[in-house]
N, C-alpha and C. Protein backbone atom coordinates (compact mmCIF):
# COMPACT_ATOMS: atom_id res chain seq x y z
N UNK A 1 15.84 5.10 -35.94
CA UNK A 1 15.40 6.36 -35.38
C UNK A 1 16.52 7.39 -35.57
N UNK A 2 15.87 8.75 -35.82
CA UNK A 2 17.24 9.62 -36.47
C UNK A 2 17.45 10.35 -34.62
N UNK A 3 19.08 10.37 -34.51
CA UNK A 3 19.44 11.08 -33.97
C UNK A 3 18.40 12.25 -32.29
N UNK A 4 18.41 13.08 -33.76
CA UNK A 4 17.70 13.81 -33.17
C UNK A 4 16.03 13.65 -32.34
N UNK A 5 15.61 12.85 -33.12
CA UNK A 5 14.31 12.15 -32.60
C UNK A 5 14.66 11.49 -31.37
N UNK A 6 15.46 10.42 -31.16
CA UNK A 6 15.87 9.93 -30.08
C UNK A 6 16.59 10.97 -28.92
N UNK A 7 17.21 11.91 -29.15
CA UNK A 7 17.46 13.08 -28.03
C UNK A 7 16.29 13.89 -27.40
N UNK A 8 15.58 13.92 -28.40
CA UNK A 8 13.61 14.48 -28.36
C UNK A 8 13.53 13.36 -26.84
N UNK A 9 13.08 11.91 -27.40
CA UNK A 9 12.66 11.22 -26.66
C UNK A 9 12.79 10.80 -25.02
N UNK A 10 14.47 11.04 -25.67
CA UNK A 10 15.45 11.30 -23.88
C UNK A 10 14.98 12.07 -23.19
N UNK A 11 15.00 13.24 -23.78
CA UNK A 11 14.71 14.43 -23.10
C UNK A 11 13.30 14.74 -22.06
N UNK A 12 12.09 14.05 -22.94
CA UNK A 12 11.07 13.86 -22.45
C UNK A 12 10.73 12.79 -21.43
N UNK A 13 11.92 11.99 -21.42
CA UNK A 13 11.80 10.64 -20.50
C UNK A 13 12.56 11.34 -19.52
N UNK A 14 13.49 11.96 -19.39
CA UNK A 14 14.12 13.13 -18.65
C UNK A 14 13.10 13.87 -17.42
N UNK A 15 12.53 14.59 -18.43
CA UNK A 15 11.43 15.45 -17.48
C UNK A 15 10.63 14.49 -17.21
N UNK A 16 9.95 13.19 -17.37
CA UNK A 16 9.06 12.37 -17.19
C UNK A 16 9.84 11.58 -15.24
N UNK A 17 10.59 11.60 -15.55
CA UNK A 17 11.59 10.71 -14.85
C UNK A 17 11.68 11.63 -13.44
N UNK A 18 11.68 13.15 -13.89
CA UNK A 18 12.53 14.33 -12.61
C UNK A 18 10.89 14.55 -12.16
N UNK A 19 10.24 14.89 -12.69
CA UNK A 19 8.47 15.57 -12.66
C UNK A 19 8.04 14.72 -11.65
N UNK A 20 7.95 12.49 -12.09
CA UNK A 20 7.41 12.12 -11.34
C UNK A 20 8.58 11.65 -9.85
N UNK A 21 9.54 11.06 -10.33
CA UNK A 21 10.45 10.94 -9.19
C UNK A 21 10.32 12.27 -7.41
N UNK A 22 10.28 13.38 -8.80
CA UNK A 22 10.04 14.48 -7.57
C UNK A 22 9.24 14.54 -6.43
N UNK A 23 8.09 14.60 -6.91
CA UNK A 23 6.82 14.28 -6.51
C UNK A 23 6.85 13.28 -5.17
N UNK A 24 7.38 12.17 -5.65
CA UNK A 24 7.64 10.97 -4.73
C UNK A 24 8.54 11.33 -3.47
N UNK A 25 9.74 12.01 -3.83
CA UNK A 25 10.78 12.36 -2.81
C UNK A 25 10.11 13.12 -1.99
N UNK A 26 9.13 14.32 -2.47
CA UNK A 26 8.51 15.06 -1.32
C UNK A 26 7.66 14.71 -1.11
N UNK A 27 6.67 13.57 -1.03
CA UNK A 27 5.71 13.04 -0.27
C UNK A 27 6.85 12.32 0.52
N UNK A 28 7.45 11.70 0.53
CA UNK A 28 8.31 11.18 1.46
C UNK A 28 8.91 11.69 2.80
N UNK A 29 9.68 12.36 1.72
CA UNK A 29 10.33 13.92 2.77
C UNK A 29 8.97 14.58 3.25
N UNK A 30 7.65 14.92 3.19
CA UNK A 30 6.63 15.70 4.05
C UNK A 30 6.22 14.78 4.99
N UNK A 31 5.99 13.64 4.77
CA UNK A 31 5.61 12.43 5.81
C UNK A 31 6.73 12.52 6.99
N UNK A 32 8.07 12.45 6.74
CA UNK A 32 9.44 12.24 7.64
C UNK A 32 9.35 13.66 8.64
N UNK A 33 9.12 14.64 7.89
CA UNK A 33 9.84 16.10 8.71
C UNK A 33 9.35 16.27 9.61
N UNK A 34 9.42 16.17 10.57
CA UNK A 34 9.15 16.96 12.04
C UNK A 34 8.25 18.57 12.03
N UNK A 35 7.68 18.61 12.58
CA UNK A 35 6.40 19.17 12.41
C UNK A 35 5.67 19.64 14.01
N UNK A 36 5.91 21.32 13.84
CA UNK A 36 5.59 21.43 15.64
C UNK A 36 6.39 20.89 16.89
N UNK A 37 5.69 20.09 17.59
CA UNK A 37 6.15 19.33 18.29
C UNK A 37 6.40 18.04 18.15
N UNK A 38 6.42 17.41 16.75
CA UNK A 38 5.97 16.26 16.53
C UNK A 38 7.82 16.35 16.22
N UNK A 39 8.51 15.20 16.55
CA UNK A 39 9.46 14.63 15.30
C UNK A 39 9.45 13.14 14.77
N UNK A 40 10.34 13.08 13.89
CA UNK A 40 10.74 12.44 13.33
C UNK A 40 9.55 11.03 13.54
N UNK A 41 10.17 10.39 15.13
CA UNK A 41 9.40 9.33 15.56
C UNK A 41 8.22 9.18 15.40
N UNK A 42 7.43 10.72 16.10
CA UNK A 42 5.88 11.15 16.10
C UNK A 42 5.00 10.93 15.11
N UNK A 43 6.07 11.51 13.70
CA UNK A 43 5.47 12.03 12.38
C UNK A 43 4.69 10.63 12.00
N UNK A 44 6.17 9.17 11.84
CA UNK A 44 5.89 8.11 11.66
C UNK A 44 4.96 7.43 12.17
N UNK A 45 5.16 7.34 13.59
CA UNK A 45 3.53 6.66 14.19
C UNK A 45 2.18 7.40 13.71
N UNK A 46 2.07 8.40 14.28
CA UNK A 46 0.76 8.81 13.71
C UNK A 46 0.35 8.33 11.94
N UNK A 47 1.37 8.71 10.90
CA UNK A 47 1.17 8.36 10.14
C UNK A 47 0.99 6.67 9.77
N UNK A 48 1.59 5.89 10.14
CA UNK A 48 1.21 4.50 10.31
C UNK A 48 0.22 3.90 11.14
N UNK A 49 -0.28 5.39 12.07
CA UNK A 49 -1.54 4.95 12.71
C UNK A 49 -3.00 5.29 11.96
N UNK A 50 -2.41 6.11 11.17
CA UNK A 50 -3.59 6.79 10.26
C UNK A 50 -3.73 5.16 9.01
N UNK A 51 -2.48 4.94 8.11
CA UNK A 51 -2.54 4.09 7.55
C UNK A 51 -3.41 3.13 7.75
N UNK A 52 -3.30 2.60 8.87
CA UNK A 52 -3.36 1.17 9.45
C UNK A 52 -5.16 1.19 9.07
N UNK A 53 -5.65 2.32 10.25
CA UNK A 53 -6.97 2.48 10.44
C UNK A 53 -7.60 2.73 9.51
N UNK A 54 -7.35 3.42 7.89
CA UNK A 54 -7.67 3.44 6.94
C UNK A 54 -7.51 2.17 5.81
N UNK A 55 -6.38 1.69 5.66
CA UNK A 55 -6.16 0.73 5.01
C UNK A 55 -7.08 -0.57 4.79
N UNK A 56 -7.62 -0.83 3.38
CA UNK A 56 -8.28 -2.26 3.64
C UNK A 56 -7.27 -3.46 3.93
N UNK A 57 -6.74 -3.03 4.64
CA UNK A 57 -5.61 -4.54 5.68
C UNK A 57 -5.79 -4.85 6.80
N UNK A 58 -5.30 -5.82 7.26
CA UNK A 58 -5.41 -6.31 8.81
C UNK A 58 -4.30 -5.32 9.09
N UNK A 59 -4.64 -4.96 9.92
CA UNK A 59 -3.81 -3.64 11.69
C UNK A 59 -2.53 -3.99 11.22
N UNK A 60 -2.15 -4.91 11.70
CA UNK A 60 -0.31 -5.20 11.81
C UNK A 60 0.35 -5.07 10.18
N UNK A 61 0.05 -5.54 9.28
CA UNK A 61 -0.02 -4.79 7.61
C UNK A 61 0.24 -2.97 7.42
N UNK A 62 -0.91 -3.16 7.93
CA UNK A 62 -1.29 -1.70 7.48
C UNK A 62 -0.52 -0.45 8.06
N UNK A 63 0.04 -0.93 9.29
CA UNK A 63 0.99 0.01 10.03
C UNK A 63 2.31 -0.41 9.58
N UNK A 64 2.83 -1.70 9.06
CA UNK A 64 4.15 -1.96 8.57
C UNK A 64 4.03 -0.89 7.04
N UNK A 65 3.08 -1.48 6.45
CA UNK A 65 3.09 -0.60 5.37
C UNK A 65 3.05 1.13 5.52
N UNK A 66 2.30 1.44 6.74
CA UNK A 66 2.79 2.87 7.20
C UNK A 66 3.96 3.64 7.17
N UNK A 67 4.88 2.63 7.44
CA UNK A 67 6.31 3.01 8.35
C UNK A 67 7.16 2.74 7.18
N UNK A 68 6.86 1.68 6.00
CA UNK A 68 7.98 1.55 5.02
C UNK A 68 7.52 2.93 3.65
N UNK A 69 6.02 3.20 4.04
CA UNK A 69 5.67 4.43 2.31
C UNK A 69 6.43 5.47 2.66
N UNK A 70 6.78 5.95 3.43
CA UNK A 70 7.71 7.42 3.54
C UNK A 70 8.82 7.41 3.05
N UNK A 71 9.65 5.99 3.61
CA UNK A 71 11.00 5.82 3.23
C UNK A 71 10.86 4.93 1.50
N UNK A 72 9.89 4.10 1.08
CA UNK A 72 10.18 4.04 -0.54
C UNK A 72 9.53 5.05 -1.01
N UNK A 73 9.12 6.10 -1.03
CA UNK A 73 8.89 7.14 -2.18
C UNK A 73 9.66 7.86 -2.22
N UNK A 74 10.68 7.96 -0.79
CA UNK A 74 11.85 9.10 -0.95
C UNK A 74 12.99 8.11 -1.40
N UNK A 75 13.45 7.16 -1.19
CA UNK A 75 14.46 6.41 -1.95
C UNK A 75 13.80 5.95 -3.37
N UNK A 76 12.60 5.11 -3.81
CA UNK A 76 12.31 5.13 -4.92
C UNK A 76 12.41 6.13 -5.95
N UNK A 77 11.90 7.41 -5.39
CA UNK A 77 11.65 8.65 -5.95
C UNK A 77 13.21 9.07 -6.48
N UNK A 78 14.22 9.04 -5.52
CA UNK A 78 15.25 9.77 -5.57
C UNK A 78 16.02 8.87 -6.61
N UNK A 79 16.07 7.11 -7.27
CA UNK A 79 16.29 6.38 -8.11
C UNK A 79 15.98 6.72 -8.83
N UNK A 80 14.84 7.14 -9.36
CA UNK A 80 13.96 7.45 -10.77
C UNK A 80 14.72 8.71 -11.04
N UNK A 81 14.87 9.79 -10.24
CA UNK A 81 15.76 11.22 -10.43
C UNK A 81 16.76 10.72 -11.59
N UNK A 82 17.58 10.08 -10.44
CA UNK A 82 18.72 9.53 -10.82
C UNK A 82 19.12 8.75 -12.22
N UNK A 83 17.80 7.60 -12.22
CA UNK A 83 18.25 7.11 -13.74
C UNK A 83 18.68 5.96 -13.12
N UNK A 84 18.68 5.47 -11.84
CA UNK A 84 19.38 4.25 -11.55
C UNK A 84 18.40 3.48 -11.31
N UNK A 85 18.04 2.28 -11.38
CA UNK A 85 17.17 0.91 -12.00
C UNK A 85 15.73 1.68 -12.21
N UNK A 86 15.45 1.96 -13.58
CA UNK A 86 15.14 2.94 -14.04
C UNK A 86 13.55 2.29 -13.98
N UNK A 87 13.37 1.41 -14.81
CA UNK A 87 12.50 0.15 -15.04
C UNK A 87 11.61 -0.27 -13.77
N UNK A 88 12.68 -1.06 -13.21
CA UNK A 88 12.63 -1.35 -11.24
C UNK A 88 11.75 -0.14 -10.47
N UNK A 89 12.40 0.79 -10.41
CA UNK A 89 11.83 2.05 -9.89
C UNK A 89 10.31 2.49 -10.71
N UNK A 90 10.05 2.64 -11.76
CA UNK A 90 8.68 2.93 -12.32
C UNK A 90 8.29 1.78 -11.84
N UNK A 91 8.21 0.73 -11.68
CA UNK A 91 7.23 -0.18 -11.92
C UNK A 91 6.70 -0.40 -10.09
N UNK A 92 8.08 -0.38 -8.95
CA UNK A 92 7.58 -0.12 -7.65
C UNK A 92 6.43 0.94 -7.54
N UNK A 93 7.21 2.14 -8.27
CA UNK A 93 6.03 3.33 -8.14
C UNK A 93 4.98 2.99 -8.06
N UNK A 94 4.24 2.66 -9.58
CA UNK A 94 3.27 2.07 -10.47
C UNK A 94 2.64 1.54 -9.24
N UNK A 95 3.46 0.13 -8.46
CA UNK A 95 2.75 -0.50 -7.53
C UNK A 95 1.88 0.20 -6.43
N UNK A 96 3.22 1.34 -6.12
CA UNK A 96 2.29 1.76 -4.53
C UNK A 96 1.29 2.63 -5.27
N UNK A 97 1.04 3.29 -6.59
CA UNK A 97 -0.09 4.37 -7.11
C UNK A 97 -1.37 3.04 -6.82
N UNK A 98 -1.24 1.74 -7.41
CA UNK A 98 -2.02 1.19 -7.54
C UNK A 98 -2.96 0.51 -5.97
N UNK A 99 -1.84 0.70 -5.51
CA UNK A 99 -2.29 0.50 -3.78
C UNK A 99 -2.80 1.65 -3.02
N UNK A 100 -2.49 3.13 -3.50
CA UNK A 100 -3.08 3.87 -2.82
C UNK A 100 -4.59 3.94 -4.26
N UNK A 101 -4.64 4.04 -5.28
CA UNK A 101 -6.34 3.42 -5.73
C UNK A 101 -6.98 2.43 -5.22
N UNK A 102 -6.37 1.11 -4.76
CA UNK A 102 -7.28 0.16 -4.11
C UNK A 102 -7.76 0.51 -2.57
N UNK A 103 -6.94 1.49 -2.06
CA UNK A 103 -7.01 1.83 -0.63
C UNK A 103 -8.27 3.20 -0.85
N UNK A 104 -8.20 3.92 -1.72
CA UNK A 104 -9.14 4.65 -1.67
C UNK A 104 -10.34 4.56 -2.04
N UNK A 105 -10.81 2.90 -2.76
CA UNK A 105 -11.80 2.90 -3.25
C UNK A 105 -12.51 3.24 -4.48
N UNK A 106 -13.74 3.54 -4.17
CA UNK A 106 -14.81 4.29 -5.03
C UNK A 106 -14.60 5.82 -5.05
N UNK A 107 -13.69 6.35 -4.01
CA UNK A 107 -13.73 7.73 -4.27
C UNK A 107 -13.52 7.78 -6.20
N UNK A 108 -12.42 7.19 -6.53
CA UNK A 108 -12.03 8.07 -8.01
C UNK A 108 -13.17 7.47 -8.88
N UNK A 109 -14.15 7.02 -8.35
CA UNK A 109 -15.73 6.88 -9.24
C UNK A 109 -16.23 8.24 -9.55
N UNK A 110 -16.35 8.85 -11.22
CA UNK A 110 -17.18 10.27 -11.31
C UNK A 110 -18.22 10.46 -10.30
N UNK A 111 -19.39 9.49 -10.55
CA UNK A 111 -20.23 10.05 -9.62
C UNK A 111 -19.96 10.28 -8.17
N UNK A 112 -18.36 9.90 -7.29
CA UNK A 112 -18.84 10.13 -6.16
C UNK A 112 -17.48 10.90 -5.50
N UNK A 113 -16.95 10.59 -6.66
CA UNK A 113 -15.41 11.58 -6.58
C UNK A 113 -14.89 12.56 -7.38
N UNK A 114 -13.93 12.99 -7.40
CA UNK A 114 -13.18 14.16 -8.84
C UNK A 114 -13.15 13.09 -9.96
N UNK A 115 -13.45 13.87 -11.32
CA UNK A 115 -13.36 13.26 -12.45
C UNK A 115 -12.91 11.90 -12.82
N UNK A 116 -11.71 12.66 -12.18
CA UNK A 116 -10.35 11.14 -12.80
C UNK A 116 -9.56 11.52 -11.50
N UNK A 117 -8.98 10.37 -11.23
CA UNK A 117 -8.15 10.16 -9.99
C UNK A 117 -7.00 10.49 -10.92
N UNK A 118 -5.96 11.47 -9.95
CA UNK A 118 -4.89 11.84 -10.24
C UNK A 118 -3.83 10.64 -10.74
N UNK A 119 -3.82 9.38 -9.87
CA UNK A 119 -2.82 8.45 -9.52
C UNK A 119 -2.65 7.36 -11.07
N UNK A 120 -4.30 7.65 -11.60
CA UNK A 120 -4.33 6.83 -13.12
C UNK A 120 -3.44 7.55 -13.85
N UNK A 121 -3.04 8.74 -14.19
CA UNK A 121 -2.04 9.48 -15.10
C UNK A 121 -0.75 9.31 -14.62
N UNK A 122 -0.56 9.51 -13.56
CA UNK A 122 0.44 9.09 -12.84
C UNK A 122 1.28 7.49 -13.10
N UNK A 123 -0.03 6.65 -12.98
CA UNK A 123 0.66 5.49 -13.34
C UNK A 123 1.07 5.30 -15.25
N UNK A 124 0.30 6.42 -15.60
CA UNK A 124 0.59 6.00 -17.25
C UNK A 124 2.23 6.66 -17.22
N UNK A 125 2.25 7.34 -16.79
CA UNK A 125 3.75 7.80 -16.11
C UNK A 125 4.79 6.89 -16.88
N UNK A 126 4.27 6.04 -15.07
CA UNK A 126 4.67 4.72 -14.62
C UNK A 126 4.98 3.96 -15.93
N UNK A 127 4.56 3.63 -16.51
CA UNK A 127 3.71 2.79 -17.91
C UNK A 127 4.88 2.75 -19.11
N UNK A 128 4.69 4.44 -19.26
CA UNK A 128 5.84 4.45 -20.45
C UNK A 128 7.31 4.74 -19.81
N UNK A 129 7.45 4.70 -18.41
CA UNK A 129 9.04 5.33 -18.22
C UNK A 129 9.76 3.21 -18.02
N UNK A 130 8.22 2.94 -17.32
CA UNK A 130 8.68 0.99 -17.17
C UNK A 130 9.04 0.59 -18.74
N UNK A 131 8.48 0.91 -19.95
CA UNK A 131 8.24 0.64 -21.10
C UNK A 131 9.82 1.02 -21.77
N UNK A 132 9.84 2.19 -21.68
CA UNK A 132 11.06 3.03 -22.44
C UNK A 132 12.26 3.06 -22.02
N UNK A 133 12.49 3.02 -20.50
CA UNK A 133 13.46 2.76 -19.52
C UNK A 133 14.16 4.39 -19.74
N UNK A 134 15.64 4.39 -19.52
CA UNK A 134 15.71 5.96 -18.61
C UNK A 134 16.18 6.89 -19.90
N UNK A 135 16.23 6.35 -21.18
CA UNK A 135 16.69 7.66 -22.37
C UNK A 135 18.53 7.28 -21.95
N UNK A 136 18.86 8.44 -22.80
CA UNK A 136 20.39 8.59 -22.48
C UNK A 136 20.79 9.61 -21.87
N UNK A 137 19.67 10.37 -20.68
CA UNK A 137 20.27 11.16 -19.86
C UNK A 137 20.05 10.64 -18.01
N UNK A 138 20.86 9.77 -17.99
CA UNK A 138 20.75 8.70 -16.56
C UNK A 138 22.07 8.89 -16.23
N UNK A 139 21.95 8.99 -14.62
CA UNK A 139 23.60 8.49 -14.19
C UNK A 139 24.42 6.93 -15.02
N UNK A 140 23.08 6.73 -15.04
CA UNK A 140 23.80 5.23 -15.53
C UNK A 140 24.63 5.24 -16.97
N UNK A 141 24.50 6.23 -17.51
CA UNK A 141 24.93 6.26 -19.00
C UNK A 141 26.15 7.42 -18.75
N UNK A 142 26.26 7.58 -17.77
CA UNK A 142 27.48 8.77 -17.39
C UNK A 142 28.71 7.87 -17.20
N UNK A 143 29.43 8.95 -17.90
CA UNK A 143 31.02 8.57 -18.02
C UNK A 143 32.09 9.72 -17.83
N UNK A 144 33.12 9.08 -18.18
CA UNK A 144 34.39 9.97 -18.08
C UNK A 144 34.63 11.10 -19.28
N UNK A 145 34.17 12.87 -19.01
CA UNK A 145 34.27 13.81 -20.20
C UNK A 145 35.28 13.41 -21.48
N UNK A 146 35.04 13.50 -22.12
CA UNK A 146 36.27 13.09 -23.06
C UNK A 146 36.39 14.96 -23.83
């Protein structure tokens, strides 16, 4: 691969990497923030109470899984930024996209939902950043200026 083609590729695994990572950190960070009268604590229960009651899981699942999605999309999310377990991080993603499609059902069916569920592109994301891993613009490939 010439050079330049491979800086192309970085680059796009780059924005692929910041675009979806982002995304993740602020669903995270909007779930966490305190809100009205609500904080921190509030935000979490309700939201793990919403989970729970929605979720095709048994209750005690569905609220653990409540209380841990805020905190991995903002630490997952903020890895993928980063470039640090580059692979690891798409492929967690990948997981929870695929858990919030099994949790929603038939909605992303044309006839009874929007076209295409957002979370399928999303995971193709997922797909090629698990595939390609982080380019050569990652903390991980950072060094000392010469």
């Amino acid at each position: 691969m010439k050079p330049a083609e491979s800086n192309l590729i970085s680059v796009a695994l780059l924005l692929n990497r910041i675009l979806l990572g982002t995304l993740f950190v602020l669903a995270g960070v909007r779930k966490l923030l305190p809100s009205g009268d609500a904080n921190i604590l509030d935000k979490m229960n309700g939201f793990a109470s919403r989970v729970a009651s929605q979720a095709p899981l048994p209750e005690f699942l569905g609220k653990a899984y409540g209380y841990a999605l805020p905190w991995g999309e903002l630490i997952i999310g903020a890895t993928l930024v980063l470039g640090l377990f580059t692979r690891l991080s798409a492929i967690l993603i990948g997981l929870m996209l695929l858990s919030f499609i099994i949790a929603m059902g038939p909605e992303w069916w044309p006839e009874s939902g929007p076209a295409f569920s957002k979370h399928f592109i999303l995971l193709t994301l997922c797909l090629l950043i698990a595939a390609a891993g982080s380019g050569k613009f990652a903390i991980k490939h950072a060094g000392p200026m010469k």
